[in-house]
C-alpha atoms as a PDB file:
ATOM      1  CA  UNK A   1       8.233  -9.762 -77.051  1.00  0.00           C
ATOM      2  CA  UNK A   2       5.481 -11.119 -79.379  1.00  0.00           C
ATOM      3  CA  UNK A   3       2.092  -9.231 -78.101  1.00  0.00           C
ATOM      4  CA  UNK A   4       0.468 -12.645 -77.341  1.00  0.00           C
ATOM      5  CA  UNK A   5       0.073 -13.522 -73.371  1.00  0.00           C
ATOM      6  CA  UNK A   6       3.358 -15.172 -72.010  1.00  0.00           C
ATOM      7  CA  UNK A   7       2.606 -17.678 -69.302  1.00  0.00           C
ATOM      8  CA  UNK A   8       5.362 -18.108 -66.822  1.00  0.00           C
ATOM      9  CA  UNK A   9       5.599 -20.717 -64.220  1.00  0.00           C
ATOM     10  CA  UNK A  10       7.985 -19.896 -61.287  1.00  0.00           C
ATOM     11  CA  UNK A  11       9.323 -22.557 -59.188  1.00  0.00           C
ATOM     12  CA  UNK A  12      10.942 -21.679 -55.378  1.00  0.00           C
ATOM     13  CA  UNK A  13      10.842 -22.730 -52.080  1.00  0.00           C
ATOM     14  CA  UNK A  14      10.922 -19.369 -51.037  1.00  0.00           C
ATOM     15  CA  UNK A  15       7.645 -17.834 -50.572  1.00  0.00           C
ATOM     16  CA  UNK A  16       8.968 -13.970 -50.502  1.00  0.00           C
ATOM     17  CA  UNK A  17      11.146 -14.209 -53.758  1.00  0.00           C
ATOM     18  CA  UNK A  18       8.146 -16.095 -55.456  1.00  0.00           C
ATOM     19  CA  UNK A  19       5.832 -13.567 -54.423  1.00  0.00           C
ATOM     20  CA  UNK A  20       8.056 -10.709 -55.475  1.00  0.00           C
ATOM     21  CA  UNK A  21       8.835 -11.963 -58.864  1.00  0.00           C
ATOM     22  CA  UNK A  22       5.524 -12.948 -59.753  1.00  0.00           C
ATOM     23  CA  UNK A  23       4.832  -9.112 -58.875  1.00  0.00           C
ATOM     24  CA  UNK A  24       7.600  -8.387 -61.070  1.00  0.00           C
ATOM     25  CA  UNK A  25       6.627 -10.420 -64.418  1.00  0.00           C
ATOM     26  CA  UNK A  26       2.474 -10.044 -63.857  1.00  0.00           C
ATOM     27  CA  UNK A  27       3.734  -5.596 -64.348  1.00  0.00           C
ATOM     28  CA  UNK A  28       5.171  -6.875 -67.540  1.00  0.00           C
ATOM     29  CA  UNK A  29       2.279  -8.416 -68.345  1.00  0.00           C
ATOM     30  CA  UNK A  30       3.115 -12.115 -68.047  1.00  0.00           C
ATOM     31  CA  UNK A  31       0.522 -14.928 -66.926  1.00  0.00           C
ATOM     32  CA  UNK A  32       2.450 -16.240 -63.741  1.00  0.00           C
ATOM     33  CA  UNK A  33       1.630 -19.353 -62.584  1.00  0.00           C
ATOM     34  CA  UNK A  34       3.872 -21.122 -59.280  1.00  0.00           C
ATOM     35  CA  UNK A  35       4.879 -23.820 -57.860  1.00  0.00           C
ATOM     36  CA  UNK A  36       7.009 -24.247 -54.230  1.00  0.00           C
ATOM     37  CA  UNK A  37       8.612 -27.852 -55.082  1.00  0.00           C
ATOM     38  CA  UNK A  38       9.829 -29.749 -58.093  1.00  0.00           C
ATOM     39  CA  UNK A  39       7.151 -32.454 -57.629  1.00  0.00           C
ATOM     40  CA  UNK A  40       4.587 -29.498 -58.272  1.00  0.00           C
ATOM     41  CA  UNK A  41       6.599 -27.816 -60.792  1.00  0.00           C
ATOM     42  CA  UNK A  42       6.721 -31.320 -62.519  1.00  0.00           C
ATOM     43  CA  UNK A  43       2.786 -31.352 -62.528  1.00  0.00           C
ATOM     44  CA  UNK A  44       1.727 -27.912 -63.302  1.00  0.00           C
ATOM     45  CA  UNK A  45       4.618 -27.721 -66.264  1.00  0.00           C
ATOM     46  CA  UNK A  46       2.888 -30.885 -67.959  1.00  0.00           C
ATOM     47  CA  UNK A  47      -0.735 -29.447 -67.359  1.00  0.00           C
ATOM     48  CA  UNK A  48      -0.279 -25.987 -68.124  1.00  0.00           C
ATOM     49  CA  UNK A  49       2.945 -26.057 -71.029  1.00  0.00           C
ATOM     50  CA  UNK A  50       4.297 -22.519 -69.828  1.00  0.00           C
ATOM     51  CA  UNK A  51       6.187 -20.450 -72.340  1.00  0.00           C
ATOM     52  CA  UNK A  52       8.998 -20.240 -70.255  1.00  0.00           C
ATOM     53  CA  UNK A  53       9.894 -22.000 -66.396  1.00  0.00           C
ATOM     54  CA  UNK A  54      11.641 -20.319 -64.631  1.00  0.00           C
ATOM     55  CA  UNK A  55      13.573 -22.914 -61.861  1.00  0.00           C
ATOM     56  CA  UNK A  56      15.579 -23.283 -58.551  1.00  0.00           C
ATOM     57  CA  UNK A  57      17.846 -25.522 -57.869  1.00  0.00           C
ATOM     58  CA  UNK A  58      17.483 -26.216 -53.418  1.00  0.00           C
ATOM     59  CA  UNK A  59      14.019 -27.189 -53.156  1.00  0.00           C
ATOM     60  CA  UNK A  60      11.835 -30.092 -51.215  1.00  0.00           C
ATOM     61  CA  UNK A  61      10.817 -32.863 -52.551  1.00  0.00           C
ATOM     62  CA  UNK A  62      12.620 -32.975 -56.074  1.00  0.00           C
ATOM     63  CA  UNK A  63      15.117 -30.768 -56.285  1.00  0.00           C
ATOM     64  CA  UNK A  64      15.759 -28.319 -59.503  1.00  0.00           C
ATOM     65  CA  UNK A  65      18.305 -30.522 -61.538  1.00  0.00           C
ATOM     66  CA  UNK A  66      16.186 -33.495 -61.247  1.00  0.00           C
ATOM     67  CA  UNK A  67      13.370 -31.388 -62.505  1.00  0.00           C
ATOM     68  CA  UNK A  68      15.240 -30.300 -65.178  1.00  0.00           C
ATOM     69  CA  UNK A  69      16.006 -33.474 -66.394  1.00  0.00           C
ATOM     70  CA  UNK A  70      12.393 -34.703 -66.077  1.00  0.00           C
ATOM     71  CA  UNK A  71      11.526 -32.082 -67.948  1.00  0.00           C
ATOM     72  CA  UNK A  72      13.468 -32.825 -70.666  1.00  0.00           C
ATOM     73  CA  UNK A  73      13.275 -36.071 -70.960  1.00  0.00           C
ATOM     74  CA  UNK A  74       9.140 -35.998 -71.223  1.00  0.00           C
ATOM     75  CA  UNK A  75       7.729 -35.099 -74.570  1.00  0.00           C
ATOM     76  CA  UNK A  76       5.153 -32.726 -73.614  1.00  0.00           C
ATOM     77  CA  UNK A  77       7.478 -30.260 -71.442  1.00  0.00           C
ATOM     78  CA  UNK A  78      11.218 -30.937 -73.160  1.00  0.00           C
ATOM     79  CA  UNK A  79      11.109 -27.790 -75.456  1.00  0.00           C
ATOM     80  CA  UNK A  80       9.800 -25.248 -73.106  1.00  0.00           C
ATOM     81  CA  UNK A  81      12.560 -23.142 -72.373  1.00  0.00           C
ATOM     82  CA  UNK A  82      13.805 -23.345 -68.388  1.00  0.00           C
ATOM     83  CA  UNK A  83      15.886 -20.621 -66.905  1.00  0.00           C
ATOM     84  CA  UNK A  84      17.664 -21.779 -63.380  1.00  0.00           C
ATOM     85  CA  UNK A  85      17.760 -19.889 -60.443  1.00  0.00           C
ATOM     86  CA  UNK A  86      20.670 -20.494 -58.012  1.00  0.00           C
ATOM     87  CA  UNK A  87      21.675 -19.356 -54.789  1.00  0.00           C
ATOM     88  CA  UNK A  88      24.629 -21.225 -55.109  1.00  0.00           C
ATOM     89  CA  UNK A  89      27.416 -19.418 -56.287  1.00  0.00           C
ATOM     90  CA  UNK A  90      29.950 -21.119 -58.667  1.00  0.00           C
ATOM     91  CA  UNK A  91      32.695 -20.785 -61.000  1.00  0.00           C
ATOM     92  CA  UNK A  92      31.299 -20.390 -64.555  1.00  0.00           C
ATOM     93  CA  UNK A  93      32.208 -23.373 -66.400  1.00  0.00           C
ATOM     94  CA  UNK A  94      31.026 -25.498 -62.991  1.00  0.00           C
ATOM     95  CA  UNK A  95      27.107 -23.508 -63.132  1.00  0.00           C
ATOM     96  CA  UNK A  96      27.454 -24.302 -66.942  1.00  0.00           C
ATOM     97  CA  UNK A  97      27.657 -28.416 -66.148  1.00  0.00           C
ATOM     98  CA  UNK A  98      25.570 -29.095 -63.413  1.00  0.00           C
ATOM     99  CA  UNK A  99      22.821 -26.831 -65.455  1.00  0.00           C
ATOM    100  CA  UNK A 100      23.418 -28.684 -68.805  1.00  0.00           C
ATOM    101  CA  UNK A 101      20.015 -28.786 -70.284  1.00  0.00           C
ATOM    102  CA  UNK A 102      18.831 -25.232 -69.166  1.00  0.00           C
ATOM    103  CA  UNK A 103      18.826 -22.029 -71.714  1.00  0.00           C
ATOM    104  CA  UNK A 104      20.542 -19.963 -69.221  1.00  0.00           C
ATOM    105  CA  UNK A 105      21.248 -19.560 -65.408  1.00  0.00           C
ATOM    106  CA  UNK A 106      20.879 -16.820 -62.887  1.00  0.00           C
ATOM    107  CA  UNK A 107      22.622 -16.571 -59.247  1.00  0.00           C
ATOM    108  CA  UNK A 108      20.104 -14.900 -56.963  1.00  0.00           C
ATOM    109  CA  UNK A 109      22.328 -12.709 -55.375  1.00  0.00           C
ATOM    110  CA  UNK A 110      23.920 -11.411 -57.898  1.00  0.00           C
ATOM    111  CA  UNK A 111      21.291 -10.316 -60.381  1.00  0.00           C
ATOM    112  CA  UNK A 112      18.325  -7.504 -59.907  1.00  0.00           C
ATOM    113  CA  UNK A 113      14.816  -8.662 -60.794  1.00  0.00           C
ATOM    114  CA  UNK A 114      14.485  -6.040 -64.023  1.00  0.00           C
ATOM    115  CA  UNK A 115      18.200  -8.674 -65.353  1.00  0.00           C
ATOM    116  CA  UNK A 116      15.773 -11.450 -64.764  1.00  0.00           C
ATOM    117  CA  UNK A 117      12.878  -9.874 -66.584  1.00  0.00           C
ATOM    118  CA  UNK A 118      15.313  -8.618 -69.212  1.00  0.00           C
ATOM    119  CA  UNK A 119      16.621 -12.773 -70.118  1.00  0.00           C
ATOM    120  CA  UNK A 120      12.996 -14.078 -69.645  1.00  0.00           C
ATOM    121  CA  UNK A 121      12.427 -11.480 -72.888  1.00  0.00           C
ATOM    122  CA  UNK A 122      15.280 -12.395 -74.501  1.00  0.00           C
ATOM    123  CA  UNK A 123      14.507 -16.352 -73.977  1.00  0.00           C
ATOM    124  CA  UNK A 124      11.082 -15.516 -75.557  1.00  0.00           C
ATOM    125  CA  UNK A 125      12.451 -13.719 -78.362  1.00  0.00           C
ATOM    126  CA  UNK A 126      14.817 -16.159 -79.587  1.00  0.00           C
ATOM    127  CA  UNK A 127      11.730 -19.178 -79.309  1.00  0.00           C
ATOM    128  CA  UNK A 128      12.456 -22.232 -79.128  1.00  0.00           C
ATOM    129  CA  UNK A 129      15.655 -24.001 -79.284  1.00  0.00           C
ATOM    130  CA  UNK A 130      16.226 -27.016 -81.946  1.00  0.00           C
ATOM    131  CA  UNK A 131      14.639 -30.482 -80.870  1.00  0.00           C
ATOM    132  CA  UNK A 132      18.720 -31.698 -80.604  1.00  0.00           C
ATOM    133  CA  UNK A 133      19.757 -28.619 -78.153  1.00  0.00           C
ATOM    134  CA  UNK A 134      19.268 -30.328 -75.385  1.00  0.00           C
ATOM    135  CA  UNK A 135      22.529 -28.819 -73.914  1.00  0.00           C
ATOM    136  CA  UNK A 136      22.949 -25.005 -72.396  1.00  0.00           C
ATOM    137  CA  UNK A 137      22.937 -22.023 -74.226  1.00  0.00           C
ATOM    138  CA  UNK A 138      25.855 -19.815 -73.149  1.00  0.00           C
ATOM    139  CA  UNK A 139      24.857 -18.111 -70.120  1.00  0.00           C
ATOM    140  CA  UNK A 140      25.045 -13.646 -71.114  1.00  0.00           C
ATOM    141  CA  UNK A 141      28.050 -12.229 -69.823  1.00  0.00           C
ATOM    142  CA  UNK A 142      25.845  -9.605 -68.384  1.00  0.00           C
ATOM    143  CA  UNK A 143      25.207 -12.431 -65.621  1.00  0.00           C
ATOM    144  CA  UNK A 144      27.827 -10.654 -63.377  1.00  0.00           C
END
């Protein structure tokens, strides 16, 4: 990771896993900004263009795949890179559709904060994706 700040904003419903990955990235000393429903996640993405969003899927208001779209269809927010955050768990090539448009996907339960931190690096490193990706990267096969 480039030694320029790396802002962050964290979307969940859930104020514990929020709080403890914000904890989490701020020790790797990412700017963490959150938000606890897509209609804020919507508003502080446009105001604040984060490097990276990281996004669940069950949340009030608007949930995380409307979000994503919203995100990329607006100008201003469709090239930040999103990673989604699922409870849900799924077969592969199911996660892989219903998050077209994300960089990459993570099911909650399955993955240890340091994995997340670990991909929100990686998503950094490899910068932004072409103005025609609008589809998924490959999720890692370290996602197990």
């Amino acid at each position: 990771m480039s030694e320029s700040f790396k802002s962050i904003l964290l979307v969940d419903d859930d104020l514990t896993l929020r709080e403890m990955y914000s904890e989490r990235l701020k020790a790797e000393g990412f700017v963490v900004e959150m938000a606890r429903d897509g209609e804020e996640a919507l508003s502080k993405a446009a105001e604040m263009h984060p490097n990276i969003i990281l996004l669940d899927i069950m949340m009030p208001k608007i949930n995380g795949l409307d979000v994503l779209k919203k995100l990329r269809e607006q100008e201003e927010t469709k090239a930040i890179p999103v990673i989604v955050l699922t409870a849900l768990i799924q077969d592969r090539e199911k996660m892989e559709s219903i998050t077209r448009g994300a960089d990459d996907y993570i099911v909650k339960s399955e993955t240890m904060p340091g994995e997340v931190i670990q991909k929100v690096k990686d998503l950094l490193e490899r910068g932004p994706k072409p103005s025609e990706g609008t589809t998924a990267n490959p999720p890692s096969a370290a996602a197990a």
